[in-house]
Protein backbone atom coordinates (compact mmCIF):
# COMPACT_ATOMS: atom_id res chain seq x y z
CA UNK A 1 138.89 -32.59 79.43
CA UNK A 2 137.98 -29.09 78.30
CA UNK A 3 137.71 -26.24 80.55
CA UNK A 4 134.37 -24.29 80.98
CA UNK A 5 133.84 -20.91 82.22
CA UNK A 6 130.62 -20.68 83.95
CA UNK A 7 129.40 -17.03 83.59
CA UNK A 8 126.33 -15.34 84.67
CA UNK A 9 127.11 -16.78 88.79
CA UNK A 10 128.05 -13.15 89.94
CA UNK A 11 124.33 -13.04 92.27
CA UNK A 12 125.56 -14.03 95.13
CA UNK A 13 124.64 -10.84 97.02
CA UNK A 14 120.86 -11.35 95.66
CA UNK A 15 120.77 -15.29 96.93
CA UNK A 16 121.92 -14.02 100.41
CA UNK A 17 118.82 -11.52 100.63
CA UNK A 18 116.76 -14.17 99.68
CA UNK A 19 117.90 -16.66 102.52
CA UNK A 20 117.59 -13.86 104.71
CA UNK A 21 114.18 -13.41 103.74
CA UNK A 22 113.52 -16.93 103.73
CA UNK A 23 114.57 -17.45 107.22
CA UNK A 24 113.15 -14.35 108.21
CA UNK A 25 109.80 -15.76 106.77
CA UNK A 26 110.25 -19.47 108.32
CA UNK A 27 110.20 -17.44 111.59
CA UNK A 28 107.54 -15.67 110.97
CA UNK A 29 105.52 -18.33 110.08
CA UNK A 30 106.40 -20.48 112.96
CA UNK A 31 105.21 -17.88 115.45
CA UNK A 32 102.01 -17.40 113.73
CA UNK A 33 102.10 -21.30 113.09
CA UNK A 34 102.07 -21.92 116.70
CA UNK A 35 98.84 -18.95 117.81
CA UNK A 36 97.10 -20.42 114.98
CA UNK A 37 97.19 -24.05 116.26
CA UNK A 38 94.94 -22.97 118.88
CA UNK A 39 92.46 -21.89 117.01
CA UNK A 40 92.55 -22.90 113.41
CA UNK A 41 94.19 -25.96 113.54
CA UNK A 42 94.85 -26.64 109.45
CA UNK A 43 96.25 -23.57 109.10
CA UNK A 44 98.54 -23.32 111.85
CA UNK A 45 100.31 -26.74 111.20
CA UNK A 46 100.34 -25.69 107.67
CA UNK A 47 101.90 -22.79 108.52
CA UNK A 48 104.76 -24.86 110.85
CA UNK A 49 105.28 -27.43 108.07
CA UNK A 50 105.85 -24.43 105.88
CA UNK A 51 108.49 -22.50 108.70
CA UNK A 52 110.15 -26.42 108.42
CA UNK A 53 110.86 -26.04 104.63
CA UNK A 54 111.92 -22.88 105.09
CA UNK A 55 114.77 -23.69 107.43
CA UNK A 56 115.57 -26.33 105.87
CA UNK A 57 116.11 -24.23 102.57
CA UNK A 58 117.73 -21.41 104.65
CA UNK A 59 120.17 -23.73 105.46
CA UNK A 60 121.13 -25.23 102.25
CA UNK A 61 121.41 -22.57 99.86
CA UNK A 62 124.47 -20.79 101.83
CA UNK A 63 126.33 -23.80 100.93
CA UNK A 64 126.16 -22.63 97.21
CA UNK A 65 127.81 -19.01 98.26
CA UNK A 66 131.37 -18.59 96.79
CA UNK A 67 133.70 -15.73 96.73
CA UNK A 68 136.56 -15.75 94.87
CA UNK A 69 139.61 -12.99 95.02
CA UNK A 70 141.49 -11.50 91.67
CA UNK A 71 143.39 -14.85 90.21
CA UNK A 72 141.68 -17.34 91.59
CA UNK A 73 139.40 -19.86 90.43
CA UNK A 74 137.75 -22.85 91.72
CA UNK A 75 136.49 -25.98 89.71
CA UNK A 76 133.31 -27.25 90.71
CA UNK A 77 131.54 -31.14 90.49
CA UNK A 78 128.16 -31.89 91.26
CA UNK A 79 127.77 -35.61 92.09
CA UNK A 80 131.04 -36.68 90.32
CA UNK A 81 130.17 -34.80 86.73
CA UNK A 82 132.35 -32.03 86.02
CA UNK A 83 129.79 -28.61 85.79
CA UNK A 84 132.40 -26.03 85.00
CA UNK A 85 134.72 -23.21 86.80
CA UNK A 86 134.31 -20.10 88.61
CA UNK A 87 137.09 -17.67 87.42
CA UNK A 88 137.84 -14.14 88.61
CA UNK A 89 136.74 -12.02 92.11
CA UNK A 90 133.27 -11.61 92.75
CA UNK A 91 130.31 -13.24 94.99
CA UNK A 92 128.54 -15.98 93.50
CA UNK A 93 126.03 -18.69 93.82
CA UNK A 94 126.17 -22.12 92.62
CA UNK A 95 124.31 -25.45 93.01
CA UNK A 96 124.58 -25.71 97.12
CA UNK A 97 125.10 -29.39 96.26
CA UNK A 98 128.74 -28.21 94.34
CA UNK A 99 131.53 -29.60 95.41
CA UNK A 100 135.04 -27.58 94.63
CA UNK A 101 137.66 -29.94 93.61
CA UNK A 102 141.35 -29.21 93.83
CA UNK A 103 144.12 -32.17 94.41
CA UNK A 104 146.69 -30.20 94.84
CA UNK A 105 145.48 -28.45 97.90
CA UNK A 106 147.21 -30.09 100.63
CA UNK A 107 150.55 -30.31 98.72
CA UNK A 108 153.41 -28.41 99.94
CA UNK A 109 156.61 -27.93 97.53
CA UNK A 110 159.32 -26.10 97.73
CA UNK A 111 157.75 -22.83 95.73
CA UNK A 112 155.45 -19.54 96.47
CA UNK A 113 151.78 -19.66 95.91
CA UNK A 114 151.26 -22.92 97.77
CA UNK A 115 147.34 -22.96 99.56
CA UNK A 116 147.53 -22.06 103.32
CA UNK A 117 145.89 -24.04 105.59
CA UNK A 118 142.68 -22.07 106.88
CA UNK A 119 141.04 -24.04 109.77
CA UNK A 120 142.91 -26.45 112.24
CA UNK A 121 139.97 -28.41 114.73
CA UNK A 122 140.86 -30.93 117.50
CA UNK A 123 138.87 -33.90 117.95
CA UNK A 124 138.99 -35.91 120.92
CA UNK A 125 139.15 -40.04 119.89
CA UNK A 126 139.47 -42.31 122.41
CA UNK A 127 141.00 -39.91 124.85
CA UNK A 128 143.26 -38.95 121.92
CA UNK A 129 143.46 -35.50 120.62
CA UNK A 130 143.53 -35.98 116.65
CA UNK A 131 143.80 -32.41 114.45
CA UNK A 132 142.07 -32.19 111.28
CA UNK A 133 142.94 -29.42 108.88
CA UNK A 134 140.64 -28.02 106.00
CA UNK A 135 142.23 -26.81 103.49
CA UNK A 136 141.51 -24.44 100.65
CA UNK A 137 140.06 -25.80 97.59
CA UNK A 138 140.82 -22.66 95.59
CA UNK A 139 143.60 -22.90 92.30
CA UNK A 140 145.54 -20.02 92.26
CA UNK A 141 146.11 -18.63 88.83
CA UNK A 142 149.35 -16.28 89.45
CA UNK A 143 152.59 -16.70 88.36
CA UNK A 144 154.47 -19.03 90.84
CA UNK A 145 158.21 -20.05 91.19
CA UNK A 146 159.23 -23.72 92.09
CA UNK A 147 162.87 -24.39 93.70
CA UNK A 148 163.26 -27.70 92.92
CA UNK A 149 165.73 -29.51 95.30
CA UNK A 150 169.48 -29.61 93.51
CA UNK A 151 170.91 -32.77 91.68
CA UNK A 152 173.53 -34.94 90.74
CA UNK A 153 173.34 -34.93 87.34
CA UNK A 154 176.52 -36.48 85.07
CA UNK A 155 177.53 -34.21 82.17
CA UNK A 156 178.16 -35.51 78.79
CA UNK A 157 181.58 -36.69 79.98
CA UNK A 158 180.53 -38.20 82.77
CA UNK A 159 181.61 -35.55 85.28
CA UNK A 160 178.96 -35.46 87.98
CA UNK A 161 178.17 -32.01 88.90
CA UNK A 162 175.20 -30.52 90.92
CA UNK A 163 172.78 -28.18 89.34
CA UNK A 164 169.42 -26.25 90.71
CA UNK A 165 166.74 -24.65 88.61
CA UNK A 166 164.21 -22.20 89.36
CA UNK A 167 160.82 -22.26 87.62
CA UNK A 168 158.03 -20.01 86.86
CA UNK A 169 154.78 -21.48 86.11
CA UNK A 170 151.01 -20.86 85.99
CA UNK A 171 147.75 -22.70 85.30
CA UNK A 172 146.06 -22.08 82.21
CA UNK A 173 143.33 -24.61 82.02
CA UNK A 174 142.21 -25.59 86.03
CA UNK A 175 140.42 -28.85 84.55
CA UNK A 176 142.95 -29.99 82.44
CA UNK A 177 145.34 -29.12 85.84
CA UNK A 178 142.50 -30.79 88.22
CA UNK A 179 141.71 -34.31 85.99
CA UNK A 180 144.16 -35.00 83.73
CA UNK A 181 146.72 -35.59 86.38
CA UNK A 182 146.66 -36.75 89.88
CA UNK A 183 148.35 -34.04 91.23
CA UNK A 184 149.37 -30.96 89.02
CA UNK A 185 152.06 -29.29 91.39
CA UNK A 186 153.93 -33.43 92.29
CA UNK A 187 153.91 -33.91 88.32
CA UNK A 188 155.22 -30.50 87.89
CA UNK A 189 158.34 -31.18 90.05
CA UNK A 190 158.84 -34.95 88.58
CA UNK A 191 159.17 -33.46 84.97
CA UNK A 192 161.19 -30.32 86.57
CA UNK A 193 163.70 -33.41 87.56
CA UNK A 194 163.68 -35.30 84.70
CA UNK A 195 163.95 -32.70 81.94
CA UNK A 196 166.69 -31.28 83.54
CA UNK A 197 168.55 -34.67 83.41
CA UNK A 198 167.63 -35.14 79.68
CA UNK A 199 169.07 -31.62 79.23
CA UNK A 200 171.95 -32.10 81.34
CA UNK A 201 173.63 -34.91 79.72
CA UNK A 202 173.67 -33.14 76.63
CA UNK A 203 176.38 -30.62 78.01
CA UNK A 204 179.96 -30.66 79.03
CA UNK A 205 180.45 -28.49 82.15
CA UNK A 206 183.18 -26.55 80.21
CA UNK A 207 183.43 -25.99 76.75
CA UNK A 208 185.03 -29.57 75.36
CA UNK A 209 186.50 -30.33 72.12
CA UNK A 210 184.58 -32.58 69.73
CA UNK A 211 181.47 -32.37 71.68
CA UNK A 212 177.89 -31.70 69.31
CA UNK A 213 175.45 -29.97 72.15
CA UNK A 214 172.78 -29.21 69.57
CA UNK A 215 172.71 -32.58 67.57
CA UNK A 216 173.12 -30.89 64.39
CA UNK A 217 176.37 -33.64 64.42
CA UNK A 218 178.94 -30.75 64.04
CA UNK A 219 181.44 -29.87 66.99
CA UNK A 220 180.20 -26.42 69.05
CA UNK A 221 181.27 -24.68 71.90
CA UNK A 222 178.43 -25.02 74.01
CA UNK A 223 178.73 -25.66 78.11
CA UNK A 224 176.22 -25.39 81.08
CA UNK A 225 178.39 -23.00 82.36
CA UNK A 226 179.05 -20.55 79.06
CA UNK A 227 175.78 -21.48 77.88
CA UNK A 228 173.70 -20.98 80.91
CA UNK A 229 171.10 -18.60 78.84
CA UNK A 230 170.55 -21.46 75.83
CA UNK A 231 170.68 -24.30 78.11
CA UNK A 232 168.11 -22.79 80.11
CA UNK A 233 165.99 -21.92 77.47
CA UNK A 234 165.97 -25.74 75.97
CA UNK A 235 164.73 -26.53 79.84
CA UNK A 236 162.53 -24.44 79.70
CA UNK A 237 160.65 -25.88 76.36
CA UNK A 238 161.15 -29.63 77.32
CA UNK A 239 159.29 -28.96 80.47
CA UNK A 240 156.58 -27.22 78.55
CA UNK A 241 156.05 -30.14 76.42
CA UNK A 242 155.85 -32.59 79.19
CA UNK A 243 153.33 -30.55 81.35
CA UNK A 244 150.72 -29.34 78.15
CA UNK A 245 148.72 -32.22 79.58
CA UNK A 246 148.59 -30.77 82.86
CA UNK A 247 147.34 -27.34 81.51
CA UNK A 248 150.30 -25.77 82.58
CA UNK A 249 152.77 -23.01 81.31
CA UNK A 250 156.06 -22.41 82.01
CA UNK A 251 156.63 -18.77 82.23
CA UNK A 252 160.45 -19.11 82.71
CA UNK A 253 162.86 -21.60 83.57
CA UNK A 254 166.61 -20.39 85.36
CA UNK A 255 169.82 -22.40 86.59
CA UNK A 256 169.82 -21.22 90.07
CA UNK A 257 173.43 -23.40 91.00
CA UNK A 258 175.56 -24.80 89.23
CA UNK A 259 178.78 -26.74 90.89
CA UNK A 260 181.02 -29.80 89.96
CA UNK A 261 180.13 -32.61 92.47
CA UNK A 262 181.97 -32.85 95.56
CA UNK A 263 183.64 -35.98 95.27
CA UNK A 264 185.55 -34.61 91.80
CA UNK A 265 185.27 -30.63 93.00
CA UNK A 266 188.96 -30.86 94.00
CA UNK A 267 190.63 -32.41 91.48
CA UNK A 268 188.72 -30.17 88.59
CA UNK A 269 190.17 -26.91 90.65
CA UNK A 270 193.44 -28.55 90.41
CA UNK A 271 193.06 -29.18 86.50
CA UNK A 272 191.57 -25.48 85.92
CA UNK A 273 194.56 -24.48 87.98
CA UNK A 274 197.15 -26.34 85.40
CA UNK A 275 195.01 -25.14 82.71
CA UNK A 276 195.50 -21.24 84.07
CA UNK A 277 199.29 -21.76 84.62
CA UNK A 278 199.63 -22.96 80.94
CA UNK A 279 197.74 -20.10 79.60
CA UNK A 280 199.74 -17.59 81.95
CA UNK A 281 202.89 -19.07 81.05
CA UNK A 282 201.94 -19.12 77.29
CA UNK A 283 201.48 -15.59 77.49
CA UNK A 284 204.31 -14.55 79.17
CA UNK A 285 206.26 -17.00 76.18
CA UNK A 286 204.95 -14.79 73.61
CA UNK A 287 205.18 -11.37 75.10
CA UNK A 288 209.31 -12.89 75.90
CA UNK A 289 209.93 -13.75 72.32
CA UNK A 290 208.68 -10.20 71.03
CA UNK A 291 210.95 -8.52 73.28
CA UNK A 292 213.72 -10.40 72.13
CA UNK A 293 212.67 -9.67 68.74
CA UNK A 294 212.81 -6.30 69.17
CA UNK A 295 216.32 -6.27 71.06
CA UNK A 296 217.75 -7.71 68.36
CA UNK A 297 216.44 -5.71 65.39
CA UNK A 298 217.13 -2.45 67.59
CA UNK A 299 220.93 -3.84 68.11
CA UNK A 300 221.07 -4.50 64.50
CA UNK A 301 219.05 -1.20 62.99
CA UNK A 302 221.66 0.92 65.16
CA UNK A 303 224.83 -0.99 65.27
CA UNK A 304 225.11 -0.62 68.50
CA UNK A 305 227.33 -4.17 68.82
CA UNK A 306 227.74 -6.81 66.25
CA UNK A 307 227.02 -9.97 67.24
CA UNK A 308 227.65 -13.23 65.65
CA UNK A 309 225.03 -16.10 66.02
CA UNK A 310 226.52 -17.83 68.68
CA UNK A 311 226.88 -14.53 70.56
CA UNK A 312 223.27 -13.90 69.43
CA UNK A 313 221.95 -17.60 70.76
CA UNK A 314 223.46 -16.58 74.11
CA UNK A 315 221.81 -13.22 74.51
CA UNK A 316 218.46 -14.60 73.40
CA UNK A 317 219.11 -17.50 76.07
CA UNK A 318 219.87 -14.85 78.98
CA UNK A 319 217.17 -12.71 77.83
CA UNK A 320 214.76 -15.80 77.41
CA UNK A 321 215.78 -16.76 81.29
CA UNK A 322 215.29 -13.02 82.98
CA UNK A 323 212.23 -12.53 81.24
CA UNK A 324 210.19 -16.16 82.13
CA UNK A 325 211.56 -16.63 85.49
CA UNK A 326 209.31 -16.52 88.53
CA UNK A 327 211.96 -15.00 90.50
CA UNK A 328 214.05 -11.65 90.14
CA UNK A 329 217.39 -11.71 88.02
CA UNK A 330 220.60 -12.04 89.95
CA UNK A 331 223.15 -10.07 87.76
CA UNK A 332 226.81 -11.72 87.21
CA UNK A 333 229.63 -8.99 86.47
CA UNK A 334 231.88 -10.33 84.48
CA UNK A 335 235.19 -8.20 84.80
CA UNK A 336 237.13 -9.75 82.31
CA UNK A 337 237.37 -10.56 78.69
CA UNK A 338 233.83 -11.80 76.91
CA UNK A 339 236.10 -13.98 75.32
């Protein structure tokens, strides 16, 4: 299915002067119609079959009126064949037998731009009050975000963590969007879900050894949460490809949360914890060992004390002790010999 633009429908203005004047004229002739009958009797029921066309007319065309605001369009059938679109603001006038066509209308997702209901009636069934709503048959053509619910998604290692995503669409061809699919915004979210679980399971939530993200079949460093930016990106064109059909584009695709699942949230805390204290601790090794370094070569550059190496293994030792413990150094005065 192939879009088409109709152009050349901006006269709706002129249409509604001419219904005016048609039911201005059906009036007209019914009054003179009705005088007439008396008298000329042809002409005056010629002149009230006439007013009868012309109502009936008058009433029909209006149903071909359309006005459209900026970004919107609405994709018109007449008896089931698809006759083209009406894009961009203006008044215009179509076959009055048109009918605007738009399966999304009534579907409400989690995302801007969604149509408003315009008209609520009550109808009385039975002694049962039953609302029907009209909706509008319009497609919007802005730019609108979907907030897809979150998801429990396992990771490459088969850590299940949660993870949201935000996404920016638009339609780009309304009959592609209005017959290709059943319902353009529903398939939307269903490929939202299940690209992001294709995606997903090609990550590690932190960067993992011996894991290829890019299936180039060489070890990287990529995460979902270091590689957030990339990771969104690929998203972002697997949903593309799944929704062409649909005469969609996706404008943008973001990870909106991103969280280890609850039932494994504590005990991943606990390892980053570990992980933190053996990088501290590591750290606080190396700076140690340079100290001691540099005590001894000061010692030995100035000859301050000489020191054999079992003298020297005890000083590193002490020094080692004051300078990794957690707690504050309790001095011991020796006041006798060293010896």
């Amino acid at each position: 299915m192939t879009e088409k633009v109709l152009t050349g429908k901006k006269n709706g203005m002129v249409m509604l002067l001419l219904i005016i004047g048609i039911l201005l004229a059906s009036v007209a002739a019914l009054v003179f119609g009705i005088i007439l009958t008396e008298k000329i009797t042809a002409v005056g029921v010629v002149l009230i079959v006439l007013s009868v066309i012309g109502f009936i007319v008058g009433s029909i065309l209006p149903a071909g009126l359309k006005v459209l605001k900026p970004q919107e369009a609405l994709v018109l059938t007449l008896f089931g064949n698809y006759t083209g679109t009406l894009k961009g603001e203006g008044f215009y006038f179509v076959n009055p037998f048109s009918s605007a066509v738009n399966p999304a209308a009534a579907t409400k997702l989690n995302q801007s731009g969604d149509v408003v209901k315009t008209k609520t009636a009550q109808l009385n069934v039975d002694g049962v009050a039953v609302s029907t709503e009209s909706v509008n048959k319009r497609m919007s053509m802005k730019i609108m975000t979907l907030n897809n619910n979150r998801q429990k998604i396992n990771d490459c290692l088969g850590n299940p963590v949660e993870i949201g995503i935000a996404v920016t669409w638009r339609i780009v061809d309304t009959a592609k969007a209005a017959f290709n699919v059943d319902n353009y915004k529903e398939f939307l979210s269903l490929q939202c879900d299940s690209a992001l679980r294709d995606i997903v399971r090609l990550y590690p939530y932190d960067v993992a050894p011996n894991i290829d993200t890019t299936g180039d079949g060489v070890a990287d460093d990529g995460s979902l949460r270091g590689s957030s930016a990339v990771v969104a990106e690929r998203i972002k064109a697997e949903i593309q490809n799944r929704v062409e059909e649909a005469g969609l584009q996706i404008v943008d695709a973001r990870i909106t949360y991103l969280a280890y699942a609850p039932e494994i949230a504590a005990a991943m805390l606990q390892r980053q914890q570990a992980a933190a204290v053996v990088d501290a601790r590591k750290l606080i090794v190396d700076g140690a060992v340079g100290m001691v370094e540099m005590a001894l070569e000061r010692l030995n550059e100035r000859g301050t004390v000489q020191l054999d190496e079992e003298r020297k293994a005890a000083m590193v030792s002490n020094l080692l002790v004051v300078l990794c413990g957690n707690k504050e150094a309790q001095p011991i005065v020796n006041s006798g010999s060293l010896y």
